[in-house]
Protein backbone atom coordinates (compact mmCIF):
# COMPACT_ATOMS: atom_id res chain seq x y z
CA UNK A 1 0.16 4.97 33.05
CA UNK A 2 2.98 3.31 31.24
CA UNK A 3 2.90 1.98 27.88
CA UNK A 4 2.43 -1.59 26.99
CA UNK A 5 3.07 -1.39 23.65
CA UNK A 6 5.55 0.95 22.04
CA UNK A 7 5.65 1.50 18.52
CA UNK A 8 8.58 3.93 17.15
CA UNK A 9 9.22 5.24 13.61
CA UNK A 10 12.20 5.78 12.66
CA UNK A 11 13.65 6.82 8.54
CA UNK A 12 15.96 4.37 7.51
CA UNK A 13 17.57 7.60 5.54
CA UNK A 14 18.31 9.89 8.09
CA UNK A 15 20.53 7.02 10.92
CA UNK A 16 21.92 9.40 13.37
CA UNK A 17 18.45 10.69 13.99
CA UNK A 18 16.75 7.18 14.28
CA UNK A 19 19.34 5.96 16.58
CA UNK A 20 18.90 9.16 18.94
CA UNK A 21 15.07 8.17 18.42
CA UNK A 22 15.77 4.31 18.89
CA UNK A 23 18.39 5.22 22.35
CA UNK A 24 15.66 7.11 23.89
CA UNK A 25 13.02 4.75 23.12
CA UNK A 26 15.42 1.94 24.64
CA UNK A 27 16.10 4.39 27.96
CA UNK A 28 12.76 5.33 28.71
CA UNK A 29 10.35 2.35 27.47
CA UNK A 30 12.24 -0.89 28.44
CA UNK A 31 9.18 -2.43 30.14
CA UNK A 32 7.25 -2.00 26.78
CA UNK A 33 6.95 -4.28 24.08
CA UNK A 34 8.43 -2.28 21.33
CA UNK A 35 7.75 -1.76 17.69
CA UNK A 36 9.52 -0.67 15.21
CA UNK A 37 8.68 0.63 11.80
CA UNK A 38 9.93 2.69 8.51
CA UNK A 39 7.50 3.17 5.44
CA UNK A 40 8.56 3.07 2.27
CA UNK A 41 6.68 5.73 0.41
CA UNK A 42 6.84 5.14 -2.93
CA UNK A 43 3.76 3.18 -3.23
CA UNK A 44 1.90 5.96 -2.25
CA UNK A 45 2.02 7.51 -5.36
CA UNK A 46 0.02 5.67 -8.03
CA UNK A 47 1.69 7.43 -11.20
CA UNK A 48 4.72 5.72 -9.90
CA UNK A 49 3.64 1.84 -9.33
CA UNK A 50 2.97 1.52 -12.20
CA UNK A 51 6.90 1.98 -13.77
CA UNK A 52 8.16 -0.06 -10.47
CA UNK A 53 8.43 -3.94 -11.17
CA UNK A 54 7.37 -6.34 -8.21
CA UNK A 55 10.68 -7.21 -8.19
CA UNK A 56 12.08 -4.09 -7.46
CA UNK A 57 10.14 -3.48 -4.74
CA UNK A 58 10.39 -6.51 -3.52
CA UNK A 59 14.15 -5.88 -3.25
CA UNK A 60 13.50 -2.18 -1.58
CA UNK A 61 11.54 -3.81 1.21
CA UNK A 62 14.25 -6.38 1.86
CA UNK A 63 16.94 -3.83 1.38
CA UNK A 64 14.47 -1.69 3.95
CA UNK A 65 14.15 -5.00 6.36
CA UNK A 66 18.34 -5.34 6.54
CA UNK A 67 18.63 -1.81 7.43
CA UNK A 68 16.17 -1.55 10.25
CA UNK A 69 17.30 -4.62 11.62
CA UNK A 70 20.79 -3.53 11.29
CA UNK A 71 19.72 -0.04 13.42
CA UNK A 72 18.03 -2.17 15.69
CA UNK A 73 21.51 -3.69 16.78
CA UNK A 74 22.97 -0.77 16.95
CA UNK A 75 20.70 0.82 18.90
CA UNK A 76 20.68 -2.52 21.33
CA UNK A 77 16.45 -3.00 20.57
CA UNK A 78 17.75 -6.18 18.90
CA UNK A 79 14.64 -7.96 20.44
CA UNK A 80 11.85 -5.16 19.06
CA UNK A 81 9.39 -6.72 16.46
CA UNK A 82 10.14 -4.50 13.10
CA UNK A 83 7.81 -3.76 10.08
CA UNK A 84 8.66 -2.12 6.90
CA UNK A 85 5.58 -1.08 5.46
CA UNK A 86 4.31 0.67 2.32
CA UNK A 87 2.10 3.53 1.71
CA UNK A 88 1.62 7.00 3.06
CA UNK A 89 3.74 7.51 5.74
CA UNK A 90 1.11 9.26 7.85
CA UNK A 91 -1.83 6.60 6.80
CA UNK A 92 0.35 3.69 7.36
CA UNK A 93 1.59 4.80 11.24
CA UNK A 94 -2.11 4.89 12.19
CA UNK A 95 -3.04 2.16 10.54
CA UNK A 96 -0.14 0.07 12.32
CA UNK A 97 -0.58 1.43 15.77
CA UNK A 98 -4.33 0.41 15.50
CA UNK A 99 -3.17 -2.94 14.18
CA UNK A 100 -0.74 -3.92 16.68
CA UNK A 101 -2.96 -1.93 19.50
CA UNK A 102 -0.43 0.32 20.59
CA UNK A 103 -0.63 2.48 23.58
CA UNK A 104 2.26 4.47 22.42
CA UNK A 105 3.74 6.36 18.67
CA UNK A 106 6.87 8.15 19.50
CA UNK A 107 8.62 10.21 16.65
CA UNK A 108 10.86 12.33 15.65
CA UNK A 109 9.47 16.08 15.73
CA UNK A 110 12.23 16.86 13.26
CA UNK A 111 15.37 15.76 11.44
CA UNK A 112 18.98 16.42 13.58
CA UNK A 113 19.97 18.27 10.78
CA UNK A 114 16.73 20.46 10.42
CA UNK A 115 16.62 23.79 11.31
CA UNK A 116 12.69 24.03 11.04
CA UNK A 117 10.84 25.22 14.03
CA UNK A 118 7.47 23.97 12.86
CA UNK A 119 5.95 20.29 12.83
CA UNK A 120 6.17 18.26 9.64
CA UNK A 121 3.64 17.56 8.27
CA UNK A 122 3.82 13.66 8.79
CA UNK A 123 4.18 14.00 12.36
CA UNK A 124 1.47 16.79 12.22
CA UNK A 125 -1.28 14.21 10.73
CA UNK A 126 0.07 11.05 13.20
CA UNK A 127 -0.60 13.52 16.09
CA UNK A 128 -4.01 14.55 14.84
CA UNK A 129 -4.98 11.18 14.10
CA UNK A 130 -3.75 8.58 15.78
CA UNK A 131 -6.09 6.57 18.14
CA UNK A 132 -3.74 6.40 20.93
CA UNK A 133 -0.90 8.66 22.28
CA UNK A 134 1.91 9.91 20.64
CA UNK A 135 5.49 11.37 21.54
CA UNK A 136 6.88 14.10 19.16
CA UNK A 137 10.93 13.41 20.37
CA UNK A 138 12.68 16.28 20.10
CA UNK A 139 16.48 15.41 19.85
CA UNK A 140 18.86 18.25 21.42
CA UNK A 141 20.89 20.17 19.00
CA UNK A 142 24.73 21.37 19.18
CA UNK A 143 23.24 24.98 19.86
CA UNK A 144 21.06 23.92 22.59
């Protein structure tokens, strides 16, 4: 079965990575209506909200909002819907994918640049609880 809805999350920190992530989304998925998102995580942590003005983070998400649209162009998913959410990253991704009923997460299993061998933990708790499938993309490395 292929997926009708799509949704991809990508770090707004880490480019190279989300536009390997956003190329093979793009290659493999372009009968899907796809979805981006990036959370901000800062809000998850309620000892910081506190010392964060609402206009601040209002200026984070539409710093956030620029630079995923700007990735989306690059990676030609100019079209995609995109979200910038806020929260846990692992709460918010199956929150979202419930939301917009997607048949489809796809992530990054790791970084590029890391040389982990183990899941992260964000993509660790997506996988385990997500209501619907999801796609741990591992990106080939320069020693592969």
């Amino acid at each position: 079965m292929k997926p009708k809805i799509v949704l991809v999350m990508v770090d707004i920190a880490h480019e190279e990575s989300s536009l390997t992530l956003l190329s093979y989304v793009r290659q493999n998925f372009e009968e899907a209506t796809i979805h981006v998102s990036y959370v901000m995580p800062y809000g998850y942590y309620s000892y910081v909200e506190p010392f964060v003005s609402k206009e601040s983070q209002a200026a984070a998400a539409e710093r956030a909002r620029q630079h995923l649209s700007a990735l989306l162009t690059k990676s030609g998913l100019e079209d995609a819907a995109y979200h910038v959410l806020r929260g846990g990253i692992g709460e918010q991704v199956v929150l979202e994918a419930s939301s917009i009923k997607a048949d489809l997460v796809v992530i990054n299993a790791t970084r590029l640049d890391s040389h982990h061998t183990t899941l992260g933990t964000h993509a660790a708790q997506i996988a385990r609880h997500c209501g619907c499938s999801v796609l741990l993309h591992r990106a080939p490395t320069a020693d592969a």
